[in-house]
Protein backbone atom coordinates (compact mmCIF):
# COMPACT_ATOMS: atom_id res chain seq x y z
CA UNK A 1 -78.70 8.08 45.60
CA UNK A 2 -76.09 9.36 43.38
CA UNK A 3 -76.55 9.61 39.76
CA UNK A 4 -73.74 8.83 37.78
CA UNK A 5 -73.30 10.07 33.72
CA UNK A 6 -71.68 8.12 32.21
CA UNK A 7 -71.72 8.81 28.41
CA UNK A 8 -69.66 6.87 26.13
CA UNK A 9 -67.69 8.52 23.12
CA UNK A 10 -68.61 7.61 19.41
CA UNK A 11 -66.39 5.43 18.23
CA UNK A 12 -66.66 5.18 14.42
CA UNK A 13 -67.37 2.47 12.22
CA UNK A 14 -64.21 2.73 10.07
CA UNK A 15 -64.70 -0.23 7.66
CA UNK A 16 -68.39 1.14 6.69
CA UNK A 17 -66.96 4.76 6.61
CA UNK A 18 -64.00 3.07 4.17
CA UNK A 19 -67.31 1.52 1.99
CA UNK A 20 -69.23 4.69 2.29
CA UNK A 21 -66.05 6.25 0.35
CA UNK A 22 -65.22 3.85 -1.78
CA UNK A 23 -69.31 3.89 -3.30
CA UNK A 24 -68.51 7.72 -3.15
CA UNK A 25 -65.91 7.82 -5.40
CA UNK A 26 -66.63 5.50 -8.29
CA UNK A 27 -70.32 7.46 -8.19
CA UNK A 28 -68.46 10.78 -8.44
CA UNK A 29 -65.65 9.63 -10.74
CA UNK A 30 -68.88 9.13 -13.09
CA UNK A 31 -70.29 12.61 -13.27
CA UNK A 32 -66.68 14.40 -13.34
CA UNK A 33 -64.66 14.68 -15.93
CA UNK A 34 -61.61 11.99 -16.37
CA UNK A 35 -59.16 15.09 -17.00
CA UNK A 36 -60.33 17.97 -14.97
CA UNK A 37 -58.90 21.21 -14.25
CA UNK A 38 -59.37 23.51 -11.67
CA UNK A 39 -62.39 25.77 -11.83
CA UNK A 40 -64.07 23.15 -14.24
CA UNK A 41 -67.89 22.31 -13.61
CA UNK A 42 -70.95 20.24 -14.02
CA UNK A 43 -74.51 20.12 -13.94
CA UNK A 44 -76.44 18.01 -13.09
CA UNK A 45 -80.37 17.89 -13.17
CA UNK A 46 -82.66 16.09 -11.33
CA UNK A 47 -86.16 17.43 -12.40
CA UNK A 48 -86.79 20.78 -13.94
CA UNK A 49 -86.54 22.55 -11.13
CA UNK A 50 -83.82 20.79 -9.08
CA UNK A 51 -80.23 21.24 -10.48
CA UNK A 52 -76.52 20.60 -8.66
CA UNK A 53 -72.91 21.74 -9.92
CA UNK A 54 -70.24 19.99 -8.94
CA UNK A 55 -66.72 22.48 -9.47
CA UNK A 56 -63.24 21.14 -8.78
CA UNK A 57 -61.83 23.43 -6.55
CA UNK A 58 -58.35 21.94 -6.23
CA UNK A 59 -56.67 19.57 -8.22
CA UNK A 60 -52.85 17.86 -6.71
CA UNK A 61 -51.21 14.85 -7.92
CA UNK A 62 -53.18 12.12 -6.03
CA UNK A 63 -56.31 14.91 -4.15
CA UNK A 64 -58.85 16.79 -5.67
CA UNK A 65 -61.21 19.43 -3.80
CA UNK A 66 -64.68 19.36 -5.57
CA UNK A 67 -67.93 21.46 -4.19
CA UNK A 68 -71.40 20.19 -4.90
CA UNK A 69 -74.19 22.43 -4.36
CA UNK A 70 -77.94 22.64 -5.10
CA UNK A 71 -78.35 25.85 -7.61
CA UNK A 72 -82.81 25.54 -7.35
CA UNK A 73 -84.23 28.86 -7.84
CA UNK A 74 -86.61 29.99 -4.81
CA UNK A 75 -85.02 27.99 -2.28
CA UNK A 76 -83.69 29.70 0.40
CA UNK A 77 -79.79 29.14 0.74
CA UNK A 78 -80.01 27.24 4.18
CA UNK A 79 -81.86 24.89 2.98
CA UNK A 80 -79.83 24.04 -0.37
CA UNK A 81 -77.67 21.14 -0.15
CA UNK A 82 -73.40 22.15 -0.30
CA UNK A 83 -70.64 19.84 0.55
CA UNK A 84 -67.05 19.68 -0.13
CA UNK A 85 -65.70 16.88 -1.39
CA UNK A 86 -61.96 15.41 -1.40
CA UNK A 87 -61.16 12.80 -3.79
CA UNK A 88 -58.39 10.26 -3.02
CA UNK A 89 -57.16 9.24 -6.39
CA UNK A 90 -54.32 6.75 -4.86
CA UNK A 91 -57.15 4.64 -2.94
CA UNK A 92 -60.24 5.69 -4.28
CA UNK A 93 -62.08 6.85 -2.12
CA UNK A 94 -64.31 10.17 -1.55
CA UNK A 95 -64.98 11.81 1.82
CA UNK A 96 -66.94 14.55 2.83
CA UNK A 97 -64.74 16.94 4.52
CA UNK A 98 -67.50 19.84 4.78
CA UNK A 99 -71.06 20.45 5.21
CA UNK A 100 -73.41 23.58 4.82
CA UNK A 101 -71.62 25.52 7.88
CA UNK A 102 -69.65 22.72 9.16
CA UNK A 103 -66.12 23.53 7.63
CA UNK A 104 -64.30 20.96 8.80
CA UNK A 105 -66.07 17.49 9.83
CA UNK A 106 -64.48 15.43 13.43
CA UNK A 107 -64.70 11.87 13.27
CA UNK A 108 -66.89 11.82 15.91
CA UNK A 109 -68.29 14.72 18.77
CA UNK A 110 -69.27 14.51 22.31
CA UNK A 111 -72.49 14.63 22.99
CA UNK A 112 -74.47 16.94 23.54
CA UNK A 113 -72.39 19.96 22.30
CA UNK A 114 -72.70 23.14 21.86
CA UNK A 115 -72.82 23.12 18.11
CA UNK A 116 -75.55 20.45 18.51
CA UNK A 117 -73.55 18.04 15.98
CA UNK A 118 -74.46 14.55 16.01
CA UNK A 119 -71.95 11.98 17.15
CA UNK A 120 -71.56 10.50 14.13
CA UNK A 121 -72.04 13.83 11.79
CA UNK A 122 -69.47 12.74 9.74
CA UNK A 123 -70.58 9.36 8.65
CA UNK A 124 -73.89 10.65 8.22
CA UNK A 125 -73.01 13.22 5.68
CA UNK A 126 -70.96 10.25 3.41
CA UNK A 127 -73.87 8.36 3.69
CA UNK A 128 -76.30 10.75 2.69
CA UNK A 129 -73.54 12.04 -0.41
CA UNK A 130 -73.96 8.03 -1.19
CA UNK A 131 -77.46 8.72 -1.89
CA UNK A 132 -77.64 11.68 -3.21
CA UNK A 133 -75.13 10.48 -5.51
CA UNK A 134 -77.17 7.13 -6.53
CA UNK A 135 -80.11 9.56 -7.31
CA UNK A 136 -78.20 11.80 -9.55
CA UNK A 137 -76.89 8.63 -11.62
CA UNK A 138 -80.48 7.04 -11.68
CA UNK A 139 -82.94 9.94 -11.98
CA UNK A 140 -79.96 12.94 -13.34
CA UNK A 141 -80.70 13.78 -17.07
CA UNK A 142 -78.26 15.77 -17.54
CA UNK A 143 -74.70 16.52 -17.44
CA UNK A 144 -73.14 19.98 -18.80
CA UNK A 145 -69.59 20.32 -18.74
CA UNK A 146 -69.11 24.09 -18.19
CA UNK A 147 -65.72 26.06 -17.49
């Protein structure tokens, strides 16, 4: 008997993905500011000892670039959260475009791989910025604008 593999790729789920983003961006449009430049910061808090920034990297007519990353003292940098962020101001909508030391995010991998990526990586990381983000905006208690 011959065994036969027959794995099937990922094929996204583009109208969740499109939600995912939308969610994304009105939650981020909330803790940026409306009229950000380049460089420009905030913090966020979630407890004492839990604190993000969010910098805009890059701002363009209709794109901005914005980091978010976990600043909590004593935790080891693998294991603080950092994603990059671009904002589509035209359709409003927020996607992930990289992950701790995923730089740039497929729409879906084969699997396995070698990286050991998860066939749907990049909808996973949106949906876990969605929640992230709905914690900031219900637990966060504050927001310092810093430059």
């Amino acid at each position: 008997m011959v065994s036969v593999n027959t794995t099937r790729k990922h094929v996204p789920d583009l109208k969740a993905l499109q939600r995912t983003c939308d969610t994304n961006y009105l939650a981020l449009m909330k803790l940026l500011p409306r009229a950000a430049v380049a460089g420009e910061s905030v913090s966020v808090g979630i407890s004492e000892q839990v604190l993000f920034v969010l910098r805009v990297l890059e701002i363009a007519p209709y794109t901005w670039h914005v980091s978010i990353e976990q600043c909590t003292p004593g935790l080891p940098c693998f294991m603080r959260m950092k994603v990059r962020v671009r904002l589509y101001h035209d359709v409003r909508m927020a996607e992930v475009c990289a992950s701790q030391q995923i730089f740039t995010l497929q729409p879906s991998y084969d699997y396995p791989n070698k990286n050991m990526h998860h066939p749907n990586e990049k909808e996973q990381v949106n949906l876990f910025l969605a929640e992230w983000l709905r914690c900031c905006l219900y637990h966060g208690f504050s927001t310092v604008k810093q430059l």
